[in-house]
Each structure stands twice: as C-alpha cells, then as structure tokens.
Protein backbone atom coordinates (compact mmCIF):
# COMPACT_ATOMS: atom_id res chain seq x y z
CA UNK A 1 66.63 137.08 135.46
CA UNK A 2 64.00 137.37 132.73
CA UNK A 3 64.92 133.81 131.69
CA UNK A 4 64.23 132.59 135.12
CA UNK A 5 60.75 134.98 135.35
CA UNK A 6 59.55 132.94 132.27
CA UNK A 7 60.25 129.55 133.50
CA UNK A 8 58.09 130.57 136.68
CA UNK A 9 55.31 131.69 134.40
CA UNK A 10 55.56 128.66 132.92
CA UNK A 11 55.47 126.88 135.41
CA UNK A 12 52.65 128.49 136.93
CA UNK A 13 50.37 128.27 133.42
CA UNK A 14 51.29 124.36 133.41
CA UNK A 15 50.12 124.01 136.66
CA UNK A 16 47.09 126.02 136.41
CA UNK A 17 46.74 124.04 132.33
CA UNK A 18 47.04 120.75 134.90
CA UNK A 19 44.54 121.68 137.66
CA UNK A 20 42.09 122.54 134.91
CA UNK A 21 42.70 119.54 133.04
CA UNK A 22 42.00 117.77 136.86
CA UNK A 23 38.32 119.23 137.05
CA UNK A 24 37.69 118.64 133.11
CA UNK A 25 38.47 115.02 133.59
CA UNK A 26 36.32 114.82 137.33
CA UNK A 27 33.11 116.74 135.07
CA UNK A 28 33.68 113.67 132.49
CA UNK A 29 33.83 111.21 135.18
CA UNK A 30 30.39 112.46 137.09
CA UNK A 31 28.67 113.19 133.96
CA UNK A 32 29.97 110.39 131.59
CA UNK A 33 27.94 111.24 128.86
CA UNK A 34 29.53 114.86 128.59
CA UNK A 35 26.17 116.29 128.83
CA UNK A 36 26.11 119.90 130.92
CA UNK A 37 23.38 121.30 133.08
CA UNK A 38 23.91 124.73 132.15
CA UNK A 39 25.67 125.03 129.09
CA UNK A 40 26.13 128.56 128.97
CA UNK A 41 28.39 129.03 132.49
CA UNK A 42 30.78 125.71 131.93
CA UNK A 43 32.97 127.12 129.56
CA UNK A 44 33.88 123.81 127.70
CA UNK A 45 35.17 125.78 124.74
CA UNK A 46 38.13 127.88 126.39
CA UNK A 47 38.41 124.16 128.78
CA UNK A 48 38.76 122.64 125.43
CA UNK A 49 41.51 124.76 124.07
CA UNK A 50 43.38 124.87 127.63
CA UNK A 51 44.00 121.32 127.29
CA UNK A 52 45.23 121.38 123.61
CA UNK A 53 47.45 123.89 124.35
CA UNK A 54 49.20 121.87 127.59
CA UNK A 55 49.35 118.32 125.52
CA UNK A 56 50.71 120.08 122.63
CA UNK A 57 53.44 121.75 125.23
CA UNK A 58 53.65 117.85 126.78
CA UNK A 59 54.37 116.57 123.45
CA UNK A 60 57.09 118.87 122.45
CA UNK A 61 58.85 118.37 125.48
CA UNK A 62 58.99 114.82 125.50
CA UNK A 63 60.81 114.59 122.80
CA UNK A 64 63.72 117.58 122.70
CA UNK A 65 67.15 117.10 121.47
CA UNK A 66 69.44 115.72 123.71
CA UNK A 67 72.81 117.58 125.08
CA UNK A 68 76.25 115.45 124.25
CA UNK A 69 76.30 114.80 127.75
CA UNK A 70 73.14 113.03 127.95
CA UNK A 71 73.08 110.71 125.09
CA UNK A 72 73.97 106.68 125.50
CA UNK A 73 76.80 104.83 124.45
CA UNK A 74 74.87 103.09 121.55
CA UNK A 75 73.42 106.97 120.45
CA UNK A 76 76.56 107.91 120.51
CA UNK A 77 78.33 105.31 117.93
CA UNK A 78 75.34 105.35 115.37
CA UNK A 79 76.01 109.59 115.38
CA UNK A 80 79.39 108.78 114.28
CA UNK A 81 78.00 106.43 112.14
CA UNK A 82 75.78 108.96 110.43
CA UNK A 83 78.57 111.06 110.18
CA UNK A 84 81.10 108.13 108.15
CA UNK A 85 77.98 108.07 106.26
CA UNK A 86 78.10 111.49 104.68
CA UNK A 87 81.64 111.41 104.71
CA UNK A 88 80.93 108.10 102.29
CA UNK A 89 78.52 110.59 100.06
CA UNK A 90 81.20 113.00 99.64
CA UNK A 91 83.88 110.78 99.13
CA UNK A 92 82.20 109.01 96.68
CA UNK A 93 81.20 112.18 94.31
CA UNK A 94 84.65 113.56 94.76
CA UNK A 95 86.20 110.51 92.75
CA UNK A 96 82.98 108.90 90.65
CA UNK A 97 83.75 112.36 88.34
CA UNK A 98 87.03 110.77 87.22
CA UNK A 99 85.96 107.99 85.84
CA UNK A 100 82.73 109.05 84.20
CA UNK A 101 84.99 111.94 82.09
CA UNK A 102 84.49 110.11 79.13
CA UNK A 103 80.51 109.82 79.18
CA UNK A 104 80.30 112.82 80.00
CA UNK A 105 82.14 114.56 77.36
CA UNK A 106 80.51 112.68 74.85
CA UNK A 107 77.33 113.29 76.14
CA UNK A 108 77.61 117.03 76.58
CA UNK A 109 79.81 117.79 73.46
CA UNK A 110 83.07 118.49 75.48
CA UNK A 111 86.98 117.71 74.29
CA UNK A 112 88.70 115.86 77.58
CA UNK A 113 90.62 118.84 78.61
CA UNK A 114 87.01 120.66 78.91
CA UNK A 115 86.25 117.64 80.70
CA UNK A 116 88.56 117.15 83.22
CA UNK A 117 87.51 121.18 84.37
CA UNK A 118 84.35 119.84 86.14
CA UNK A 119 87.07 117.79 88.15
CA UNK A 120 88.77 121.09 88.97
CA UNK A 121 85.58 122.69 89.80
CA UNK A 122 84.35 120.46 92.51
CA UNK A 123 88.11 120.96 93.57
CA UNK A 124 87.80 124.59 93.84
CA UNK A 125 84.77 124.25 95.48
CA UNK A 126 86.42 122.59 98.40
CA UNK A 127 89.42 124.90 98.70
CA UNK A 128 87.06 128.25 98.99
CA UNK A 129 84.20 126.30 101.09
CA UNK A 130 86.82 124.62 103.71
CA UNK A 131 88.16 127.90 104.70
CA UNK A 132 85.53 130.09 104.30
CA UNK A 133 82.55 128.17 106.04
CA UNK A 134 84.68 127.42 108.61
CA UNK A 135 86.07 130.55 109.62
CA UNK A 136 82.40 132.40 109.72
CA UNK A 137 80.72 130.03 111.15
CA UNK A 138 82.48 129.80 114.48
CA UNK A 139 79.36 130.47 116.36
CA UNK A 140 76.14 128.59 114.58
CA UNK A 141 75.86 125.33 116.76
CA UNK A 142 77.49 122.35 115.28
CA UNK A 143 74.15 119.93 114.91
CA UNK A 144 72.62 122.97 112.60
CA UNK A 145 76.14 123.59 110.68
CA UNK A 146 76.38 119.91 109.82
CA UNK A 147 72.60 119.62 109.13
CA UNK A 148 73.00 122.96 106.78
CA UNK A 149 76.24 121.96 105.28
CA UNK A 150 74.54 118.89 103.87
CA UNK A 151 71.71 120.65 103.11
CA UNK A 152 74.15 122.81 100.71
CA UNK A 153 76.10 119.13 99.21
CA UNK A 154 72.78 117.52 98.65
CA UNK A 155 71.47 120.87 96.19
CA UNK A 156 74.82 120.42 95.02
CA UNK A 157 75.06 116.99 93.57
CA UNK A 158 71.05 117.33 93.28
CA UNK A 159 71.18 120.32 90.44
CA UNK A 160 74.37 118.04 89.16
CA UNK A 161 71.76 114.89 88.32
CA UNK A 162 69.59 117.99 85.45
CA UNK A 163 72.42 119.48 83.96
CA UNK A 164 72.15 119.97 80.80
CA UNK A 165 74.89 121.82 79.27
CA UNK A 166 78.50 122.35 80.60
CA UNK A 167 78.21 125.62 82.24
CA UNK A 168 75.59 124.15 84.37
CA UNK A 169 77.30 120.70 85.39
CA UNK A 170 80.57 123.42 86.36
CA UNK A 171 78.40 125.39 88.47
CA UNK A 172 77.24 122.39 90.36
CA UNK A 173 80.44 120.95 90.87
CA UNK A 174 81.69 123.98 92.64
CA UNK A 175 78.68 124.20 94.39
CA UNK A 176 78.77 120.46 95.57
CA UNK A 177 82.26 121.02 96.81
CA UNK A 178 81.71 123.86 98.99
CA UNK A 179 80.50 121.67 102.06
CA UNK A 180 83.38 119.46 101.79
CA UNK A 181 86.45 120.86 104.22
CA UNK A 182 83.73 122.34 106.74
CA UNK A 183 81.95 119.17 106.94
CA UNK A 184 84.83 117.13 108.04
CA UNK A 185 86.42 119.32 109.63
CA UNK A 186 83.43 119.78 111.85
CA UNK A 187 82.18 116.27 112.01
CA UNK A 188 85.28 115.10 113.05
CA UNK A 189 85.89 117.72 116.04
CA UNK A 190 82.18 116.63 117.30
CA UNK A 191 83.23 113.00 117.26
CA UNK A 192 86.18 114.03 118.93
CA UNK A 193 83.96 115.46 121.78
CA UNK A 194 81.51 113.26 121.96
CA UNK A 195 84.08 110.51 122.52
CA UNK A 196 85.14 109.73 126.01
CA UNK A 197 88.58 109.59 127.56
CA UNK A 198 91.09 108.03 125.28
CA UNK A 199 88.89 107.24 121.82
CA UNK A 200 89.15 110.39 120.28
CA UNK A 201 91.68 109.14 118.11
CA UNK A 202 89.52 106.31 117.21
CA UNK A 203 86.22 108.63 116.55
CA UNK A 204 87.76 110.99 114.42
CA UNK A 205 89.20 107.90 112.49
CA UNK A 206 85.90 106.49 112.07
CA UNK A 207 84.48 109.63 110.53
CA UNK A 208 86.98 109.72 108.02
CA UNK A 209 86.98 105.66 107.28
CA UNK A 210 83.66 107.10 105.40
CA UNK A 211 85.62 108.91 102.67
CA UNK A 212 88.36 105.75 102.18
CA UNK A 213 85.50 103.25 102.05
CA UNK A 214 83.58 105.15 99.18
CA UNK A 215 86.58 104.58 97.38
CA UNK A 216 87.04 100.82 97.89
CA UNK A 217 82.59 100.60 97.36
CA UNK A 218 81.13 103.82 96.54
CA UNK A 219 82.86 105.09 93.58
CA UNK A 220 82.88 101.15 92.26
CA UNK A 221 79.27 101.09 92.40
CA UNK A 222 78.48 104.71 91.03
CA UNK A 223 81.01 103.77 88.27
CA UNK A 224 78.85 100.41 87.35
CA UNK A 225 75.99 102.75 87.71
CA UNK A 226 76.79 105.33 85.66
CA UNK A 227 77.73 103.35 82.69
CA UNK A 228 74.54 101.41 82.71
CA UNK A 229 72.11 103.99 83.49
CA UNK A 230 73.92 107.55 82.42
CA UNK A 231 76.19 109.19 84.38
CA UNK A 232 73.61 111.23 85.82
CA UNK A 233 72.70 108.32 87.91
CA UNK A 234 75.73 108.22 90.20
CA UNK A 235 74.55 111.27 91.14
CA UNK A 236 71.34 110.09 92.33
CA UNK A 237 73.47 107.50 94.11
CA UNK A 238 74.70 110.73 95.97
CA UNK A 239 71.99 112.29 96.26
CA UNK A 240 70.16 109.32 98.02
CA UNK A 241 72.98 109.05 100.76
CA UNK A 242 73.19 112.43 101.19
CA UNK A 243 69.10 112.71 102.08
CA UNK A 244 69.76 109.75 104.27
CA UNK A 245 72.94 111.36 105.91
CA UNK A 246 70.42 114.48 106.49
CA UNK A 247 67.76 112.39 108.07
CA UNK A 248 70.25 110.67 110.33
CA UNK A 249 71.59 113.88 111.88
CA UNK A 250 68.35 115.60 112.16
CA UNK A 251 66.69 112.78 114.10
CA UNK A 252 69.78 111.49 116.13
CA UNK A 253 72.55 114.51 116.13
CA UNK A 254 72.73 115.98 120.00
CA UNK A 255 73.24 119.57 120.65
CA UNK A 256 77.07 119.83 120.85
CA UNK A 257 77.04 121.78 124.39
CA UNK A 258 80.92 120.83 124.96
CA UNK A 259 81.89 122.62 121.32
CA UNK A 260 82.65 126.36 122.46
CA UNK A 261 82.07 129.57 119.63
CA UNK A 262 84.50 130.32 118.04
CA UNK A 263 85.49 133.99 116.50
CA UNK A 264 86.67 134.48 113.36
CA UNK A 265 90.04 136.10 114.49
CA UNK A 266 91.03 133.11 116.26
CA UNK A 267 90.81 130.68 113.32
CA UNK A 268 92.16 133.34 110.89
CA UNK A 269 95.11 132.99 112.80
CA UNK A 270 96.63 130.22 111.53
CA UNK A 271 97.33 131.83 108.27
CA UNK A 272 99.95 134.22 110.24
CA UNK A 273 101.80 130.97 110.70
CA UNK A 274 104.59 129.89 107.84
CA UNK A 275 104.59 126.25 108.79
CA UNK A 276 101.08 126.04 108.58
CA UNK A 277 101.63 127.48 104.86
CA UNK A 278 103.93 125.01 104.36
CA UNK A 279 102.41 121.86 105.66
CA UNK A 280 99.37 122.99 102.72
CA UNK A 281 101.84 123.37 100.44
CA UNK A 282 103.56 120.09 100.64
CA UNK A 283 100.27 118.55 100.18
CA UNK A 284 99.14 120.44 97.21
CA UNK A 285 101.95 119.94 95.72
CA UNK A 286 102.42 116.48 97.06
CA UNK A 287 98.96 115.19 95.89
CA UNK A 288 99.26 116.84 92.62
CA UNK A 289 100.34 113.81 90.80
CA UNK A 290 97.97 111.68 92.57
CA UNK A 291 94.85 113.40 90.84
CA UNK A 292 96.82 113.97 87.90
CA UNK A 293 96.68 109.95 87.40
CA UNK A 294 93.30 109.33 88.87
CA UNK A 295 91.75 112.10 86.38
CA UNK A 296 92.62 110.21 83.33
CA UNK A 297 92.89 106.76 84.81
CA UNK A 298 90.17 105.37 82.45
CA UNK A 299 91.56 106.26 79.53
CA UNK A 300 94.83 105.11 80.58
CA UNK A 301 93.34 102.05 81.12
CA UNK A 302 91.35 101.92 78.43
CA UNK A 303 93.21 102.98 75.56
CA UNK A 304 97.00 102.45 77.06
CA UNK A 305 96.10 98.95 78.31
CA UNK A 306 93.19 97.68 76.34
CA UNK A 307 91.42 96.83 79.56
CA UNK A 308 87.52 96.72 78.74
CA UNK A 309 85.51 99.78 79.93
CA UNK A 310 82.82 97.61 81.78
CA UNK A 311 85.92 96.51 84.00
CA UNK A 312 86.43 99.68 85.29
CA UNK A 313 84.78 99.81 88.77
CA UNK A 314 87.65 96.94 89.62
CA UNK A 315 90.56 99.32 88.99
CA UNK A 316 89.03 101.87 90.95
CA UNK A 317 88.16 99.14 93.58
CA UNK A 318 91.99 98.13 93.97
CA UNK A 319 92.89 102.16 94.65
CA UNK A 320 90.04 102.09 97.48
CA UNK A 321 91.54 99.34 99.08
CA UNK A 322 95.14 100.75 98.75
CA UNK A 323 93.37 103.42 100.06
CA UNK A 324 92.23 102.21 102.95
CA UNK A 325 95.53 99.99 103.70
CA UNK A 326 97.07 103.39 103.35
CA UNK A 327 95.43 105.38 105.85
CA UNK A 328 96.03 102.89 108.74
CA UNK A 329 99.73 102.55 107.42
CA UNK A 330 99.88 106.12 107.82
CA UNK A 331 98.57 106.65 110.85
CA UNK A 332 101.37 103.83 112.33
CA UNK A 333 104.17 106.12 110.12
CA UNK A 334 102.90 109.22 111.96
CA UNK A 335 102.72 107.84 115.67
CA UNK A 336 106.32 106.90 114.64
CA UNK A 337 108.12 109.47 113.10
CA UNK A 338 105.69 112.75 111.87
CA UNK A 339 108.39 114.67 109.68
CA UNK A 340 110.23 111.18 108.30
CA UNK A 341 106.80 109.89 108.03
CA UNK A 342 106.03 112.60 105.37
CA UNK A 343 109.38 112.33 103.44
CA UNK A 344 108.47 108.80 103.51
CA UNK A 345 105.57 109.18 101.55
CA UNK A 346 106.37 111.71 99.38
CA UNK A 347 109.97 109.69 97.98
CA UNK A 348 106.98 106.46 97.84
CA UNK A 349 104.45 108.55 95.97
CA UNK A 350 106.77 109.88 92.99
CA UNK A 351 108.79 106.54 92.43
CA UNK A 352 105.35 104.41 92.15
CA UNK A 353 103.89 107.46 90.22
CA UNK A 354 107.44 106.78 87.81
CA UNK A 355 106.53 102.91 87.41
CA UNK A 356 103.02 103.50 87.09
CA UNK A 357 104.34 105.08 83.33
CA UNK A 358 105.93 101.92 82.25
CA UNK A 359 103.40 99.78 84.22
CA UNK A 360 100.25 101.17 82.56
CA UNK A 361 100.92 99.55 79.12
CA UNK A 362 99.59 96.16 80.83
CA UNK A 363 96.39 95.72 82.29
CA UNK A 364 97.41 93.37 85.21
CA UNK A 365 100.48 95.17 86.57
CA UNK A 366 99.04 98.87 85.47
CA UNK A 367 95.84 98.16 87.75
CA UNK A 368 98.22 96.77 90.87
CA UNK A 369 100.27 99.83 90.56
CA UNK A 370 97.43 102.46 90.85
CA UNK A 371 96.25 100.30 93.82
CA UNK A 372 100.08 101.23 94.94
CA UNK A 373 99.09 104.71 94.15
CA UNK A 374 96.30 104.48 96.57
CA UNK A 375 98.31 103.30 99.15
CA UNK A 376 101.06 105.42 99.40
CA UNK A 377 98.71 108.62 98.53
CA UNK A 378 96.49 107.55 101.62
CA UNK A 379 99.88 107.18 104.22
CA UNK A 380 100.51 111.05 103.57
CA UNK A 381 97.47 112.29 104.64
CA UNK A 382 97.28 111.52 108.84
CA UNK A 383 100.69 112.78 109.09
CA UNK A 384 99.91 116.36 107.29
CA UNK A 385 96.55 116.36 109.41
CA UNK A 386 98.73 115.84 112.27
CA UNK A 387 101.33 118.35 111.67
CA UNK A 388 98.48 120.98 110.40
CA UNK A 389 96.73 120.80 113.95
CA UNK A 390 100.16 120.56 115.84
CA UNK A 391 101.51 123.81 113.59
CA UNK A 392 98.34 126.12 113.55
CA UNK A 393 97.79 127.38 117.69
CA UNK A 394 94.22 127.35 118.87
CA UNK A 395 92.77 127.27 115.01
CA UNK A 396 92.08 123.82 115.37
CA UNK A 397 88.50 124.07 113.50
CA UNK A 398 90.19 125.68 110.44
CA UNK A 399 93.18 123.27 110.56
CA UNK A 400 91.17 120.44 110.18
CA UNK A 401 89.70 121.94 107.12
CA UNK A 402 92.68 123.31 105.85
CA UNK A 403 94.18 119.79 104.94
CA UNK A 404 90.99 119.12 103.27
CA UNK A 405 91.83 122.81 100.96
CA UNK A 406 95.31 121.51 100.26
CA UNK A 407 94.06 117.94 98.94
CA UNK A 408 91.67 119.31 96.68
CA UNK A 409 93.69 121.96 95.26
CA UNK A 410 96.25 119.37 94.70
CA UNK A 411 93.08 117.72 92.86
CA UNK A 412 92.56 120.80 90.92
CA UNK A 413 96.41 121.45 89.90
CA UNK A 414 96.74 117.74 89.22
CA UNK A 415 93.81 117.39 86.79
CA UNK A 416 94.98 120.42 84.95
CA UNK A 417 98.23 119.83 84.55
CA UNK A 418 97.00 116.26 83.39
CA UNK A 419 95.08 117.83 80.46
CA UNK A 420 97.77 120.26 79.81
CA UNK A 421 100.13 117.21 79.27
CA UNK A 422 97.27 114.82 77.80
CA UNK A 423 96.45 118.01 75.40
CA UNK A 424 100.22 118.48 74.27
CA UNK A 425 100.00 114.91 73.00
CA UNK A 426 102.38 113.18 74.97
CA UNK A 427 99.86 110.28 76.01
CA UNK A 428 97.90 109.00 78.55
CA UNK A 429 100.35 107.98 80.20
CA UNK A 430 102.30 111.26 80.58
CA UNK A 431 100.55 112.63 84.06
CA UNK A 432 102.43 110.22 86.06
CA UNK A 433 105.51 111.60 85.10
CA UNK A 434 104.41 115.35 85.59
CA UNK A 435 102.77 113.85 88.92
CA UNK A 436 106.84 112.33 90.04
CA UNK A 437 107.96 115.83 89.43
CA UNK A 438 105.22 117.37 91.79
CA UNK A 439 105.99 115.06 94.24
CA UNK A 440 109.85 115.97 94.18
CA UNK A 441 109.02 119.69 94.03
CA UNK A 442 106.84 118.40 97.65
CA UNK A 443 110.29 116.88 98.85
CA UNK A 444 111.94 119.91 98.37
CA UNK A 445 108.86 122.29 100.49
CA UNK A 446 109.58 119.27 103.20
CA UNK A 447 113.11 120.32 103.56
CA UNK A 448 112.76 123.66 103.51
CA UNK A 449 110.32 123.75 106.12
CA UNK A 450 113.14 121.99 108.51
CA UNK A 451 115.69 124.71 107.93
CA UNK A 452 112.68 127.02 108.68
CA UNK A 453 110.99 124.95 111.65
CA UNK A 454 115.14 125.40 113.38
C-alpha cells in the first residue's frame, strides 16, 4: 500500500514538474529573450530548480537496469561472455602460480617447499570462500554478488602485484582465492537462467570454457610475461581482466529476477548428505596428483628434461589444450555413463600420472604426457559436477561450489605432498608417483560410495 501511495505521489509531482516545465517553455517562447516584466512575482529561481530536478529524474530512468526477462538475445550472450571472461581471470591466476615458483622464490628468499605454500594458499582460499560465501549470501541479488565477488578477486590479485615479503604474497593468495567457488558457482546458475528452453547445458558450459581456455592462453601468456617483466606482472595481467570483467557486469549484468533467496539452512543441507561427502572426496583425493605434477612441472621440466626455461609457456599450452579436449570428452563420458564415467577417469588419471615418471626424463614425450594429464584431469570434472548437483537435494547453489572446494583442496594436498616428496629428495619426478597413489586411494572412495549409494 505505501509502495503504491508513493508511485501516485510521484506521479502526481512529475506531472505537476511537467505542466510547469509546459508554462516555463511557453514564457521562453513569448518572451524569447528571457527578459521578465516583473521580476520579483515570476519565480524563475524555484522554476529553475523544478526542472533540474524532473530531467535529472528523466535521466535516471532512462537508463535502469534491465530484469532477465527483458534483455535481448545478443545482451544476453555478451553477459555470458563477461562472465567466461572472469572465469578466464581466475583460471588464469589459479595456475600462472605454478610455474612462476621458481622466480618467485628466488626473488623473495624462499626454499621451494616455502614456495609451493602460496600454491596452497590460494587453494585454501577457495575451499573456505566456495562454501562460505555461498551459503550466507543466499539473499544479496546475484548482479551485486558477482559484481562484489570480483570486487574481492581483483584486491586480491591487486595487493598480490606489491608484495614484498612472503607473509604478504600468502595473505593475498588466500585472499584472491576466496571469490573463486562462489563466483562460478553463481555465474553459472545465472547463465543457467538466463538461458532459454533447452541451452542451459550449453550456458553453463560456456561460463566455464573461461577457466579451460586460460589454461590453453592465459597462463601461456602470464608465464611469457612473468619471466620477461617479473612475476609480478602476470598479476597485472589479472588484474587488468579482472577490472574489465567488473566493468562488463556493472554496465551489462540484468537484475536476476528469476534467481529466488535462498536461506542458509537450505544450502547447509547438503552436508547432512554422505554421498555428497563422498563425491568431494573422490575429487580431492582424485585431483591430488594432478596439482601435485602441475606444482613442480617447471622444474621437472627444467632440470629432469633439460627443456629451456623460456619454453615454458608451450608445456603449459599443451595441458590447456588437453584441458579443453578433456572437458568436452567428459561431458560425452558423463551423458553416457556418470558412475563408470568417473572410474574411467580416475584408472586414466593414475596410469598417465605413472608414465608421466618415466616420460619426464625427455622433453618431447614428458611435455605430450602432461598434455595427457590435462586431458584426463579435465574428463573427471563434469561428471563429479554432475553427480554433486544430482546427490545434494535443493542445495544446488552450494553444490556448484562445492566441486570447486574439492578441486582446490585437491590443489592444496597435491602441492604439499609434492614438496613433502620433492623435500625428502626423491626428485622431481617423484609427485607423479605419490599423485598414482592418490588417484587409487580415489578408486577406492568410488567403490565405496556404490556399496553405500545400494
């Protein structure tokens, strides 16, 4: 009722804004000169600010956000656009670390094992944020929670570009990775509804095609960067699609009418089901050896192979377009067969992660394999998104992020078991085999979530 009562008054003010804007402009038009007879009884002044006030009002309403439901076709794709983009910012920061380890310690003073901890921080970052934003944030709008958590990666990667010391560059790692989970998790749900009938599949694809193409160009060219500039400056690179990412969804984001609140009861209810438990665990454990690789995969290259460092950004190029091979293979292996689909990958994942050890002595064959890495690392991850949503009830915000939790905290595991390994002296070459053995332990969480699924 008093919602209605205003928009009469408002009405009524415009109208009254308009019919004294009418006599203003019939005054100008007798008396084109502006000139009054009786300047004292006209009351230009309050005439004056009458009409700023109702073209200030025009101007603000002819340009308000759109609803969902209102925007075109071509609005539409270049939002999901925008959204790929920042999911090509974060994708890119996530990895670039990896291969800049060495820099980096050198330039701050660190041993590698100190090193590889701003890998695990980033990672730790993402398995509080994903959770956590998402599960408190149920009822903020999803244009402002996208626009804030961006907001939060660009500060992030931003204080990342001036630290000076370890404790700093740690700090900003974590805090980079906060945003990570929530912001796919909640990009792809609003390209989901923003897509019509029978292309949500395809939206929510597109979104994440962001994150596999900054590994096949972003990281590459972040890598080059860093080397020839500092590795400060693939932050910048972040930084710079990250402001543009902003921009984008401040300017063309629509209000997401069709996205209900959410309480934070509801998504906290996933974590009272065991699969969903174990469909995280099988991919923290599962990705373990993944990062375990990728964490040290210059050195292995480097040192192991005696590939030149300047050829880096090619190696990591090869794993983004395994990468991206991998994704659409696994999306065909989960329409298929979900469960096989995952025992698939996982048997894949630690018998390449086995030849990668005898493979990484050349630099030919040792680059193809981690490409191989890529691939079948990429194929498990639509399946466990698929099975996390299928498993976890009406938490579908928080499932979506939860996958997110489980990849980074295989990230986390992976890079510290790595430098335990690397540390013990057993070579470079040493995390794939601790990575095969995570991925069997993985096989072995598959099967016993059958016995428990029956």
């Amino acid at each position: 009722m008093l919602g209605k009562v205003a928009r009469v008054n408002g009405k009524r003010i415009d109208g009254e804004n308009e019919g004294q804007n009418s006599q203003s402009d019939s005054k100008h038009i007798a008396n084109p000169l502006g000139v009054s007879a009786d300047p004292t009884n006209d009351g230009s002044a309050m005439g004056d600010a009458s009409s700023t006030e109702a073209s200030r009002r025009a101007r603000i309403k002819r340009h308000p956000r759109p609803l969902q439901t209102n925007i075109s076709n071509a609005r539409r794709m270049f939002v999901v656009f925008v959204l790929a983009m920042g999911g090509f910012a974060i994708g890119t920061t996530e990895f670039v670390s990896m291969g800049l380890l060495p820099m980096i310690s050198g330039d701050l003073g660190i041993s590698e094992g100190q090193a590889s901890h701003i890998i695990s921080a980033y990672a730790l970052g993402v398995v509080v944020g994903a959770p956590l934003i998402t599960a408190v944030t149920g009822r903020i709008p999803r244009r402002r929670l996208l626009i804030i958590l961006m907001a939060a990666f660009i500060i992030g990667n931003g204080l990342g570009v001036f630290a000076e010391n370890y404790t700093v560059l740690m700090v900003a790692r974590f805090i980079a990775g906060l945003p990570h989970g929530a912001y796919f998790s909640v990009a792809g749900l609003s390209a989901a509804s923003m897509a019509p009938a029978g292309s949500r599949g395809k939206a929510v694809a597109m979104v994440g095609m962001g994150l596999s193409v900054a590994t096949v160009l972003g990281v590459p060219a972040a890598q080059a960067l860093g080397s020839a500039l500092g590795w400060e400056a693939a932050y910048v690179l972040v930084v710079a699609v990250g402001i543009l990412t902003l921009a984008g969804l401040w300017v063309f984001m629509p209000h997401m009418t069709r996205m209900p609140a959410t309480s934070v009861k509801t998504e906290l209810g996933a974590f009272a089901r065991p699969q969903v438990w174990l469909s995280l665990a099988m991919g923290a454990v599962g990705f373990g050896g993944m990062f375990a690789v990728y964490t040290y995969i210059t050195w292995t290259m480097t040192e192991r192979a005696g590939m030149a460092e300047s050829l880096m950004w090619l190696v990591l190029m090869v794993y983004g377009i395994g990468n991206v091979a991998g994704n659409y293979f696994g999306g065909w292996l989960a329409d298929r067969n979900l469960e096989k689909g995952i025992l698939f990958s996982l048997v894949a994942i630690s018998l390449i992660l086995v030849a990668f050890f005898f493979t990484s002595q050349n630099p030919i064959l040792g680059t193809i394999n981690f490409g191989l890495i890529g691939f079948f690392g990429a194929s498990l991850t639509p399946s466990l998104q698929i099975r996390l949503m299928d498993v976890a009830g009406d938490a579908q915000t928080l499932a979506a992020s939860l996958n997110h939790s489980a990849l980074n905290l295989a990230n986390a595991a992976g890079a510290a078991i790595g430098g335990l390994v690397v540390g013990a002296g057993m070579g470079y070459a040493s995390p794939a085999l601790a990575g095969a053995a995570l991925s069997a332990a993985a096989i072995l969480i598959w099967i016993g979530a059958q016995f428990v699924k029956k």
